[in-house]
PDB file of N, CA and C in Angstrom:
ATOM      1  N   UNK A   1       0.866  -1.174   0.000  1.00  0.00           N
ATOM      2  CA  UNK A   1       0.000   0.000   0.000  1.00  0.00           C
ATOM      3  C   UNK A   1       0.910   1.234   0.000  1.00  0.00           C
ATOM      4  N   UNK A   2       0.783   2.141  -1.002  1.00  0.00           N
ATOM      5  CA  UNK A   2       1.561   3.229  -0.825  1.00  0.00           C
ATOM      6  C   UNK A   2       1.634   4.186   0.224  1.00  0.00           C
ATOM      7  N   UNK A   3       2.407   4.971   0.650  1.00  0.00           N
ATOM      8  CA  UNK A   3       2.503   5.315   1.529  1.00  0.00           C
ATOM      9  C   UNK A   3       1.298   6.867   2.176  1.00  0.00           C
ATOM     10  N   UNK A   4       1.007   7.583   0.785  1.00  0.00           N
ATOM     11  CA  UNK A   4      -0.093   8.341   0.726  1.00  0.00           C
ATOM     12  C   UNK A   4      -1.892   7.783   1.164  1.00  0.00           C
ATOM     13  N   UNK A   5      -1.797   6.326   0.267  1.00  0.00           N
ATOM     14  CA  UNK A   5      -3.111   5.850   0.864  1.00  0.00           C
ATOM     15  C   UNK A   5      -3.136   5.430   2.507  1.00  0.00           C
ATOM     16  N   UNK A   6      -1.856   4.946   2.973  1.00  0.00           N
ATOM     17  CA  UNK A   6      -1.780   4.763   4.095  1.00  0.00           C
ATOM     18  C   UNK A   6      -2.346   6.003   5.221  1.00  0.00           C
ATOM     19  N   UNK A   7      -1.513   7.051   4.801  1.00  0.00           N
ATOM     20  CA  UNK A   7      -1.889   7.933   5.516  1.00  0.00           C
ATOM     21  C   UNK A   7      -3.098   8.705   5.173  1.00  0.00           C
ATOM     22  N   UNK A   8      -4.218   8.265   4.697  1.00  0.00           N
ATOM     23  CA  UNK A   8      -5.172   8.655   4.117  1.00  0.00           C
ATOM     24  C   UNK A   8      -5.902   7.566   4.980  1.00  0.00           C
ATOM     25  N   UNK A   9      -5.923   6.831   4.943  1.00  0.00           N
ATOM     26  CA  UNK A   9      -6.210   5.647   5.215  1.00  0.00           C
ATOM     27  C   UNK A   9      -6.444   5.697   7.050  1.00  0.00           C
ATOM     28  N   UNK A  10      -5.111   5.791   7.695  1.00  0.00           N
ATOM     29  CA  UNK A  10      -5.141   6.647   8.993  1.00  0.00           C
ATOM     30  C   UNK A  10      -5.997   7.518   9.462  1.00  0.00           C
ATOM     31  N   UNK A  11      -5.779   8.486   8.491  1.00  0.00           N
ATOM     32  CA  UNK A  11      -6.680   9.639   8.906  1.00  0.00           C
ATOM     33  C   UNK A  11      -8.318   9.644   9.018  1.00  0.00           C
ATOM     34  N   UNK A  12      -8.609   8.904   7.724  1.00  0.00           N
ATOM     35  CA  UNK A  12      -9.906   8.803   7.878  1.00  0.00           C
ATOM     36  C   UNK A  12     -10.735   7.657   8.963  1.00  0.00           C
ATOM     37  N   UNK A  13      -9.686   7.168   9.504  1.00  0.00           N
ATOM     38  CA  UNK A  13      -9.874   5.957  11.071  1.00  0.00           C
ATOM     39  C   UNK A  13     -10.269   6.803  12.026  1.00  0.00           C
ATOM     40  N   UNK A  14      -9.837   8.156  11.825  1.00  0.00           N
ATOM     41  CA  UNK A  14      -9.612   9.070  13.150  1.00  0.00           C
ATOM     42  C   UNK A  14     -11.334   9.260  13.598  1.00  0.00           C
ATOM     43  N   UNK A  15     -12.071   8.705  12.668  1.00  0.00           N
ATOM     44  CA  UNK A  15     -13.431   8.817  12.883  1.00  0.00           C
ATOM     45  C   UNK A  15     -14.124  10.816  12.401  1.00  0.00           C
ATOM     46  N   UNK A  16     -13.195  11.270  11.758  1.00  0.00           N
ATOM     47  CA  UNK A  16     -13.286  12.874  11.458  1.00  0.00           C
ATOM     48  C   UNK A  16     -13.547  12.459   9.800  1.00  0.00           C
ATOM     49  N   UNK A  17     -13.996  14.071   9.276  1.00  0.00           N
ATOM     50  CA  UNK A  17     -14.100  13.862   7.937  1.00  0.00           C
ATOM     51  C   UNK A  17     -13.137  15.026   7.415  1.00  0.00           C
ATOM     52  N   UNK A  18     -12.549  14.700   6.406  1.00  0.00           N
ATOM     53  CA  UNK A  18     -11.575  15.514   5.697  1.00  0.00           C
ATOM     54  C   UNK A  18     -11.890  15.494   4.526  1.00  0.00           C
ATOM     55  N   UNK A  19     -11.784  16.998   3.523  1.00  0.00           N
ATOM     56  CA  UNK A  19     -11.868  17.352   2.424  1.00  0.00           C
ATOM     57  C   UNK A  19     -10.343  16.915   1.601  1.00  0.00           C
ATOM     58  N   UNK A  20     -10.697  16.532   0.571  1.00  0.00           N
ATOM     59  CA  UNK A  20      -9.126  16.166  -0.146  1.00  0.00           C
ATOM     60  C   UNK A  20      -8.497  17.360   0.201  1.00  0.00           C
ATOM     61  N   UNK A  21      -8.657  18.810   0.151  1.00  0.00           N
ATOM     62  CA  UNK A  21      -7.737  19.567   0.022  1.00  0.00           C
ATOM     63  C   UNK A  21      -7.152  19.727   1.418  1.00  0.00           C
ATOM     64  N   UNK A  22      -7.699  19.396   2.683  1.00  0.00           N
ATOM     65  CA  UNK A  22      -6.981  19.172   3.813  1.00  0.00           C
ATOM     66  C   UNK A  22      -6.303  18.486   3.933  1.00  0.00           C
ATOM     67  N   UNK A  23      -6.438  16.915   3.272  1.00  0.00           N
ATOM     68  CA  UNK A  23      -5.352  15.787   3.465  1.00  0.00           C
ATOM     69  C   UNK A  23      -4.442  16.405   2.532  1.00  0.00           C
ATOM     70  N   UNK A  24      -4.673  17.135   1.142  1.00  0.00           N
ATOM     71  CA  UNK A  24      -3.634  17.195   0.758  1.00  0.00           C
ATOM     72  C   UNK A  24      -2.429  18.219   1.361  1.00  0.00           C
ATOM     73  N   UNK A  25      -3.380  19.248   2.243  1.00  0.00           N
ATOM     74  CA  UNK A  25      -2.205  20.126   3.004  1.00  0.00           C
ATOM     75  C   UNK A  25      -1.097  19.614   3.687  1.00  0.00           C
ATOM     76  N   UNK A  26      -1.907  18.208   4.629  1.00  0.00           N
ATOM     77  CA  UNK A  26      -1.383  17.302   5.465  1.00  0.00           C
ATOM     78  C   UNK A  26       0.122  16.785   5.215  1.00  0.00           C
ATOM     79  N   UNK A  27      -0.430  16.394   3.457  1.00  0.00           N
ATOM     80  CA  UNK A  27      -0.015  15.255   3.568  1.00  0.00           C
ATOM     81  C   UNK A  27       1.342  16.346   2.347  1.00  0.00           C
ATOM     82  N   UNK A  28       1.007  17.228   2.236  1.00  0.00           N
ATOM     83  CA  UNK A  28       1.683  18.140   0.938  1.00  0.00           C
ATOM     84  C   UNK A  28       1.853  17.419  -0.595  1.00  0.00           C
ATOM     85  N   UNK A  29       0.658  16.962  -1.042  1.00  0.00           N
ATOM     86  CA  UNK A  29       0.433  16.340  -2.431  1.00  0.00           C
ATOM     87  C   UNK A  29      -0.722  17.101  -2.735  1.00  0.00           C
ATOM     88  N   UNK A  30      -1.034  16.853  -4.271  1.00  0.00           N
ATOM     89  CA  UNK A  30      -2.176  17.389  -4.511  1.00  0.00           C
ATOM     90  C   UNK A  30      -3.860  16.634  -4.384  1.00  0.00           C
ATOM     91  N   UNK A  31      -4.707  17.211  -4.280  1.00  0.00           N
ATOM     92  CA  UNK A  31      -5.818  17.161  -4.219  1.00  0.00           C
ATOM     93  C   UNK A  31      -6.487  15.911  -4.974  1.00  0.00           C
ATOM     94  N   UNK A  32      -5.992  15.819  -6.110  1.00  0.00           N
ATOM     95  CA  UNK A  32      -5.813  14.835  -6.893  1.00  0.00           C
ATOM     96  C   UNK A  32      -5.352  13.257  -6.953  1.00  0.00           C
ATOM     97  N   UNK A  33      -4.221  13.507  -6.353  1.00  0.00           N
ATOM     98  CA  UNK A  33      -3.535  12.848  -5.577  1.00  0.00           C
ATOM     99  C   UNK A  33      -4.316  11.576  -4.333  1.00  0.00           C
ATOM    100  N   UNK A  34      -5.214  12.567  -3.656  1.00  0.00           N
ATOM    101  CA  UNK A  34      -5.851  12.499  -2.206  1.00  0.00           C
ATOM    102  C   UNK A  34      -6.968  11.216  -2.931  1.00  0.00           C
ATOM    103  N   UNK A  35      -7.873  12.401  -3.868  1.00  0.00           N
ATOM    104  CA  UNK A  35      -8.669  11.940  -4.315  1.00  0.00           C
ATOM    105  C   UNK A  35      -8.635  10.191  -5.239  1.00  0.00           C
ATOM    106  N   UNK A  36      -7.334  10.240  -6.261  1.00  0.00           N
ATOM    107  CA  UNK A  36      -6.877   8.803  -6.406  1.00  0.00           C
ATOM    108  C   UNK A  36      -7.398   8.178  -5.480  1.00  0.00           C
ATOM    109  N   UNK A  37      -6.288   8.061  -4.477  1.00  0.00           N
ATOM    110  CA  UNK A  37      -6.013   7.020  -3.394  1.00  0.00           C
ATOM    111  C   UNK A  37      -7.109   6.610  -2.613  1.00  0.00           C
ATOM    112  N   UNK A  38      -8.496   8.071  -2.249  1.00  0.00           N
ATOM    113  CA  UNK A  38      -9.730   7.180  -1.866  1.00  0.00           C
ATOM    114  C   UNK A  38     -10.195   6.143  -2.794  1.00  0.00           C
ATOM    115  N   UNK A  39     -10.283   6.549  -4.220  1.00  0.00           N
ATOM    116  CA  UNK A  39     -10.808   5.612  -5.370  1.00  0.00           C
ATOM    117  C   UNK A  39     -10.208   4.591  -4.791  1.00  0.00           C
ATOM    118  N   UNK A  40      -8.918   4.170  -4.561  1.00  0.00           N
ATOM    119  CA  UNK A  40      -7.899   2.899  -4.137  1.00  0.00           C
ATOM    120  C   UNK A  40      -8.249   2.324  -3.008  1.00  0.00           C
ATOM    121  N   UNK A  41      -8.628   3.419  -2.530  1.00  0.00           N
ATOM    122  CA  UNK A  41      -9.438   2.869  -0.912  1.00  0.00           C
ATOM    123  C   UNK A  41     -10.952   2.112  -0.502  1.00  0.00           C
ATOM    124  N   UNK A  42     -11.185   2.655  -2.082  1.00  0.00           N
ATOM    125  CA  UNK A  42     -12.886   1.853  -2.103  1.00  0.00           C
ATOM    126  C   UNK A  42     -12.820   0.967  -2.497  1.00  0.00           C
ATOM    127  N   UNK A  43     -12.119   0.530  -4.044  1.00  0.00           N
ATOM    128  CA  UNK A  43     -11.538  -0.374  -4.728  1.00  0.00           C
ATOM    129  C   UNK A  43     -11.203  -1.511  -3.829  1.00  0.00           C
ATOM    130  N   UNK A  44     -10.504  -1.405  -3.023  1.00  0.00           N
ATOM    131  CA  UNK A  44     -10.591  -2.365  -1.902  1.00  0.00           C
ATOM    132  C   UNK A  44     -11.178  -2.634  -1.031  1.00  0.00           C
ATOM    133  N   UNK A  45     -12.155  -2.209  -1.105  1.00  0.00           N
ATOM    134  CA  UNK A  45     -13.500  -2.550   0.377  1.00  0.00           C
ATOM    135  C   UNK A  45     -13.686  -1.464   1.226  1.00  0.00           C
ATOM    136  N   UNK A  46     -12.940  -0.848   1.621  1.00  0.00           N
ATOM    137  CA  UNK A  46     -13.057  -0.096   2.444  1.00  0.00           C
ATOM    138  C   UNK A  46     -14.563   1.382   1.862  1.00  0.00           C
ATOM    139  N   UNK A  47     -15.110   1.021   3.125  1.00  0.00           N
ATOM    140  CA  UNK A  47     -16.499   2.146   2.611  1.00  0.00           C
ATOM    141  C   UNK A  47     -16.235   3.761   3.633  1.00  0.00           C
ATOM    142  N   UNK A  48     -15.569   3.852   2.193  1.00  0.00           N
ATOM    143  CA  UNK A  48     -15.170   5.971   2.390  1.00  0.00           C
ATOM    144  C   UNK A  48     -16.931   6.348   1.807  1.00  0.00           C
ATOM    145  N   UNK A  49     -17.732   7.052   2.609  1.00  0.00           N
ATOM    146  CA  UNK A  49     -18.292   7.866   1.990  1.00  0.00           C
ATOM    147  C   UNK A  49     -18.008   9.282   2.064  1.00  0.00           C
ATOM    148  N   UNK A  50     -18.554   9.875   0.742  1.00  0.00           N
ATOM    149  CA  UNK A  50     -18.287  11.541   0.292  1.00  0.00           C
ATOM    150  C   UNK A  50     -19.569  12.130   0.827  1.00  0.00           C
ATOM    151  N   UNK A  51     -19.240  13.257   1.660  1.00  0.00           N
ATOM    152  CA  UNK A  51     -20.193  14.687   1.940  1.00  0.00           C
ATOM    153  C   UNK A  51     -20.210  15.484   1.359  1.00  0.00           C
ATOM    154  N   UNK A  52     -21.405  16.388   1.863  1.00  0.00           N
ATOM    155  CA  UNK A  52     -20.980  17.859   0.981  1.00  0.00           C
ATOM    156  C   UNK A  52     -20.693  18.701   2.729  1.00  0.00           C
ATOM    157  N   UNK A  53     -19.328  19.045   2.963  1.00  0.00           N
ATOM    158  CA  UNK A  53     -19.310  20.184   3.882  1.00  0.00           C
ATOM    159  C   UNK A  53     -20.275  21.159   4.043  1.00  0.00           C
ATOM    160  N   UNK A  54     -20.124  21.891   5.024  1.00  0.00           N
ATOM    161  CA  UNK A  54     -20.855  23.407   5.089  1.00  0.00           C
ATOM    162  C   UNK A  54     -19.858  24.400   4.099  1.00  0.00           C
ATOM    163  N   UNK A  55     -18.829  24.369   3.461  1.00  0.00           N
ATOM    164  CA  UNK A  55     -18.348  25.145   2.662  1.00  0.00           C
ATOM    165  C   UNK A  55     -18.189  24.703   1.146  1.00  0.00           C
ATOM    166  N   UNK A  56     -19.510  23.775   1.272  1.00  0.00           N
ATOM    167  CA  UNK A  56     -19.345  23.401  -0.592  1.00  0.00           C
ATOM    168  C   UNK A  56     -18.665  22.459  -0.760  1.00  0.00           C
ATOM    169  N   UNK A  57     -17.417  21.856  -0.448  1.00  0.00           N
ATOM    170  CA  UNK A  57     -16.601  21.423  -0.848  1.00  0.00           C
ATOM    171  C   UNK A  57     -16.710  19.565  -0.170  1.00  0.00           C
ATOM    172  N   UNK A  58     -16.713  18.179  -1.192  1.00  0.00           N
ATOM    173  CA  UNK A  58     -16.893  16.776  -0.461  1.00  0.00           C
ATOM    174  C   UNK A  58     -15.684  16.832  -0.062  1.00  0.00           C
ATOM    175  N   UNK A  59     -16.649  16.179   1.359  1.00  0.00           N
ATOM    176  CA  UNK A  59     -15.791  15.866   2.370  1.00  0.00           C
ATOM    177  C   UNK A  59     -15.785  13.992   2.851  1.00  0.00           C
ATOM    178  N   UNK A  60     -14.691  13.639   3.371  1.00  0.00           N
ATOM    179  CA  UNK A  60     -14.338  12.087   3.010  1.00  0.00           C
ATOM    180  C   UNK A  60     -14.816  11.515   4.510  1.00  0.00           C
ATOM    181  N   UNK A  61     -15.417  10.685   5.080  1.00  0.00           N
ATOM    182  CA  UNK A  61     -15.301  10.260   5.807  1.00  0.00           C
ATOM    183  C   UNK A  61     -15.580   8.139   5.896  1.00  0.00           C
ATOM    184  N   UNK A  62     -14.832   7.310   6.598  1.00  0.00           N
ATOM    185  CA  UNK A  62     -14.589   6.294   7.115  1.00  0.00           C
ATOM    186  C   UNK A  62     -16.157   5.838   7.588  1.00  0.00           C
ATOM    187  N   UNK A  63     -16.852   4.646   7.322  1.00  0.00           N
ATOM    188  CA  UNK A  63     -18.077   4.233   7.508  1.00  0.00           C
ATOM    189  C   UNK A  63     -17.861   2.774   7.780  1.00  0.00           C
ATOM    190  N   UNK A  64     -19.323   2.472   8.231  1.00  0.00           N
ATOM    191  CA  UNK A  64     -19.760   1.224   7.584  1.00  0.00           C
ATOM    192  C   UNK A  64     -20.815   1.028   6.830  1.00  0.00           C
ATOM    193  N   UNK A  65     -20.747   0.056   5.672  1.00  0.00           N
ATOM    194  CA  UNK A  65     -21.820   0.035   4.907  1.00  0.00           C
ATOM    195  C   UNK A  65     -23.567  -0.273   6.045  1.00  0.00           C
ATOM    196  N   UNK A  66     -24.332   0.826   5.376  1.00  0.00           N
ATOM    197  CA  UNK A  66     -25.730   0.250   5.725  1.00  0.00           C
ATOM    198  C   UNK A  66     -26.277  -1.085   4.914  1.00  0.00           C
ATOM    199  N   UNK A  67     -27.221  -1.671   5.658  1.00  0.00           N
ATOM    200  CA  UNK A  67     -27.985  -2.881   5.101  1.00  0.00           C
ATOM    201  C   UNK A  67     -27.863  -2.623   3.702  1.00  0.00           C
ATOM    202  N   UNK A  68     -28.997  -1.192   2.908  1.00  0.00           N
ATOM    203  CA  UNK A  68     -29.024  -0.930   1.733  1.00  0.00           C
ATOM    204  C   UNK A  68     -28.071  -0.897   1.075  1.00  0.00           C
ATOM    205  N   UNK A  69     -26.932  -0.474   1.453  1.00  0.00           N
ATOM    206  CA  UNK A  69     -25.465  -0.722   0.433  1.00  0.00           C
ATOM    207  C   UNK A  69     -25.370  -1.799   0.325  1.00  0.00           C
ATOM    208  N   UNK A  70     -25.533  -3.240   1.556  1.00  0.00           N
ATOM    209  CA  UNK A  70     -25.038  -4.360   1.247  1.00  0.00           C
ATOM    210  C   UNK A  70     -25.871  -4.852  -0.051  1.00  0.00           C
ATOM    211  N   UNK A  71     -27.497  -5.083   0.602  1.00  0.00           N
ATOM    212  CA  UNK A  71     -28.141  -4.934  -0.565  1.00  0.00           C
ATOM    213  C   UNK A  71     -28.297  -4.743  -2.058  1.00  0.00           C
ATOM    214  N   UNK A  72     -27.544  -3.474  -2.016  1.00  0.00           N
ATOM    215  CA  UNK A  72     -27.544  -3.180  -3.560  1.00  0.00           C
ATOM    216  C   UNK A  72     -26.316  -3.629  -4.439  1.00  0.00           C
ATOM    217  N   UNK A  73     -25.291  -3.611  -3.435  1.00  0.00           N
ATOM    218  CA  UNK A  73     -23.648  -4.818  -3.960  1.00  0.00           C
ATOM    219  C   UNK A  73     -24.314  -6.348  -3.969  1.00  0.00           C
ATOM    220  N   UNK A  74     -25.058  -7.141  -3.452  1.00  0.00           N
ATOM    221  CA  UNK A  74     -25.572  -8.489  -3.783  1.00  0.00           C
ATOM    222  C   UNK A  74     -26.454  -8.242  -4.480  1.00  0.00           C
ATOM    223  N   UNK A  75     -27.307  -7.177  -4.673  1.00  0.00           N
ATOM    224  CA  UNK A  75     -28.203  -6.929  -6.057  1.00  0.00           C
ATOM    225  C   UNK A  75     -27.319  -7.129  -7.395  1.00  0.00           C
ATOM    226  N   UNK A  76     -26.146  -6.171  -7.347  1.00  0.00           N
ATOM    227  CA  UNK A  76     -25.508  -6.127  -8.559  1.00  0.00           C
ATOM    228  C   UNK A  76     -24.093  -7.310  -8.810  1.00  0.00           C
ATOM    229  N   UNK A  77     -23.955  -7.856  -7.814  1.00  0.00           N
ATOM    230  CA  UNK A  77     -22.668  -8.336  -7.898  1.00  0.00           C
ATOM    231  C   UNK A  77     -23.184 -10.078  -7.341  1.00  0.00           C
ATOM    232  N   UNK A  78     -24.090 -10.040  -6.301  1.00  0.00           N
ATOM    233  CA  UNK A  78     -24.116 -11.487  -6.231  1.00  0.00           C
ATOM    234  C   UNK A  78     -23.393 -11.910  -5.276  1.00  0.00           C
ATOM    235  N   UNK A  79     -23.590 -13.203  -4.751  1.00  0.00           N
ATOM    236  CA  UNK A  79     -23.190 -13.568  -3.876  1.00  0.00           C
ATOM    237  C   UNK A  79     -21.222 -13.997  -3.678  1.00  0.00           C
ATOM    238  N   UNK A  80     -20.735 -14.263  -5.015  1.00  0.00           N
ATOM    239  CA  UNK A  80     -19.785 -13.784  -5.450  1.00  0.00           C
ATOM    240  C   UNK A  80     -18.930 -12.517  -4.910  1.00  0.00           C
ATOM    241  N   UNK A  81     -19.279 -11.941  -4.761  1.00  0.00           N
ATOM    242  CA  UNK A  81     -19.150 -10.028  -4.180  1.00  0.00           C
ATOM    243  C   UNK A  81     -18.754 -10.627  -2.276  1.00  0.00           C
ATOM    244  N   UNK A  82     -19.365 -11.431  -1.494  1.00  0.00           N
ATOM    245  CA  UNK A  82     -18.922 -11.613  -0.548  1.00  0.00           C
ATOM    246  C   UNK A  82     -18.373 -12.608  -0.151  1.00  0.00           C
ATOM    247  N   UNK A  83     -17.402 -13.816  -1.198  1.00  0.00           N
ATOM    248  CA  UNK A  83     -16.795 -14.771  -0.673  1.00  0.00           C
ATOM    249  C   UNK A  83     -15.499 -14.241  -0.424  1.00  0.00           C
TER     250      UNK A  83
END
Protein backbone atom coordinates (compact mmCIF):
# COMPACT_ATOMS: atom_id res chain seq x y z
CA UNK A 1 0.00 0.00 0.00
CA UNK A 2 1.56 3.23 -0.83
CA UNK A 3 2.50 5.31 1.53
CA UNK A 4 -0.09 8.34 0.73
CA UNK A 5 -3.11 5.85 0.86
CA UNK A 6 -1.78 4.76 4.10
CA UNK A 7 -1.89 7.93 5.52
CA UNK A 8 -5.17 8.66 4.12
CA UNK A 9 -6.21 5.65 5.22
CA UNK A 10 -5.14 6.65 8.99
CA UNK A 11 -6.68 9.64 8.91
CA UNK A 12 -9.91 8.80 7.88
CA UNK A 13 -9.87 5.96 11.07
CA UNK A 14 -9.61 9.07 13.15
CA UNK A 15 -13.43 8.82 12.88
CA UNK A 16 -13.29 12.87 11.46
CA UNK A 17 -14.10 13.86 7.94
CA UNK A 18 -11.57 15.51 5.70
CA UNK A 19 -11.87 17.35 2.42
CA UNK A 20 -9.13 16.17 -0.15
CA UNK A 21 -7.74 19.57 0.02
CA UNK A 22 -6.98 19.17 3.81
CA UNK A 23 -5.35 15.79 3.46
CA UNK A 24 -3.63 17.19 0.76
CA UNK A 25 -2.21 20.13 3.00
CA UNK A 26 -1.38 17.30 5.46
CA UNK A 27 -0.02 15.25 3.57
CA UNK A 28 1.68 18.14 0.94
CA UNK A 29 0.43 16.34 -2.43
CA UNK A 30 -2.18 17.39 -4.51
CA UNK A 31 -5.82 17.16 -4.22
CA UNK A 32 -5.81 14.83 -6.89
CA UNK A 33 -3.53 12.85 -5.58
CA UNK A 34 -5.85 12.50 -2.21
CA UNK A 35 -8.67 11.94 -4.31
CA UNK A 36 -6.88 8.80 -6.41
CA UNK A 37 -6.01 7.02 -3.39
CA UNK A 38 -9.73 7.18 -1.87
CA UNK A 39 -10.81 5.61 -5.37
CA UNK A 40 -7.90 2.90 -4.14
CA UNK A 41 -9.44 2.87 -0.91
CA UNK A 42 -12.89 1.85 -2.10
CA UNK A 43 -11.54 -0.37 -4.73
CA UNK A 44 -10.59 -2.36 -1.90
CA UNK A 45 -13.50 -2.55 0.38
CA UNK A 46 -13.06 -0.10 2.44
CA UNK A 47 -16.50 2.15 2.61
CA UNK A 48 -15.17 5.97 2.39
CA UNK A 49 -18.29 7.87 1.99
CA UNK A 50 -18.29 11.54 0.29
CA UNK A 51 -20.19 14.69 1.94
CA UNK A 52 -20.98 17.86 0.98
CA UNK A 53 -19.31 20.18 3.88
CA UNK A 54 -20.85 23.41 5.09
CA UNK A 55 -18.35 25.15 2.66
CA UNK A 56 -19.34 23.40 -0.59
CA UNK A 57 -16.60 21.42 -0.85
CA UNK A 58 -16.89 16.78 -0.46
CA UNK A 59 -15.79 15.87 2.37
CA UNK A 60 -14.34 12.09 3.01
CA UNK A 61 -15.30 10.26 5.81
CA UNK A 62 -14.59 6.29 7.12
CA UNK A 63 -18.08 4.23 7.51
CA UNK A 64 -19.76 1.22 7.58
CA UNK A 65 -21.82 0.04 4.91
CA UNK A 66 -25.73 0.25 5.72
CA UNK A 67 -27.99 -2.88 5.10
CA UNK A 68 -29.02 -0.93 1.73
CA UNK A 69 -25.46 -0.72 0.43
CA UNK A 70 -25.04 -4.36 1.25
CA UNK A 71 -28.14 -4.93 -0.57
CA UNK A 72 -27.54 -3.18 -3.56
CA UNK A 73 -23.65 -4.82 -3.96
CA UNK A 74 -25.57 -8.49 -3.78
CA UNK A 75 -28.20 -6.93 -6.06
CA UNK A 76 -25.51 -6.13 -8.56
CA UNK A 77 -22.67 -8.34 -7.90
CA UNK A 78 -24.12 -11.49 -6.23
CA UNK A 79 -23.19 -13.57 -3.88
CA UNK A 80 -19.78 -13.78 -5.45
CA UNK A 81 -19.15 -10.03 -4.18
CA UNK A 82 -18.92 -11.61 -0.55
CA UNK A 83 -16.79 -14.77 -0.67
Amino acid sequence: MSTIKNKVLKTLTSGKQFTAGQMAGIFRTTEGTITARVSDLRSQGYSIYSNVAKNGKTAYRLGRPSRAMVAAAFAVAGSAMFS
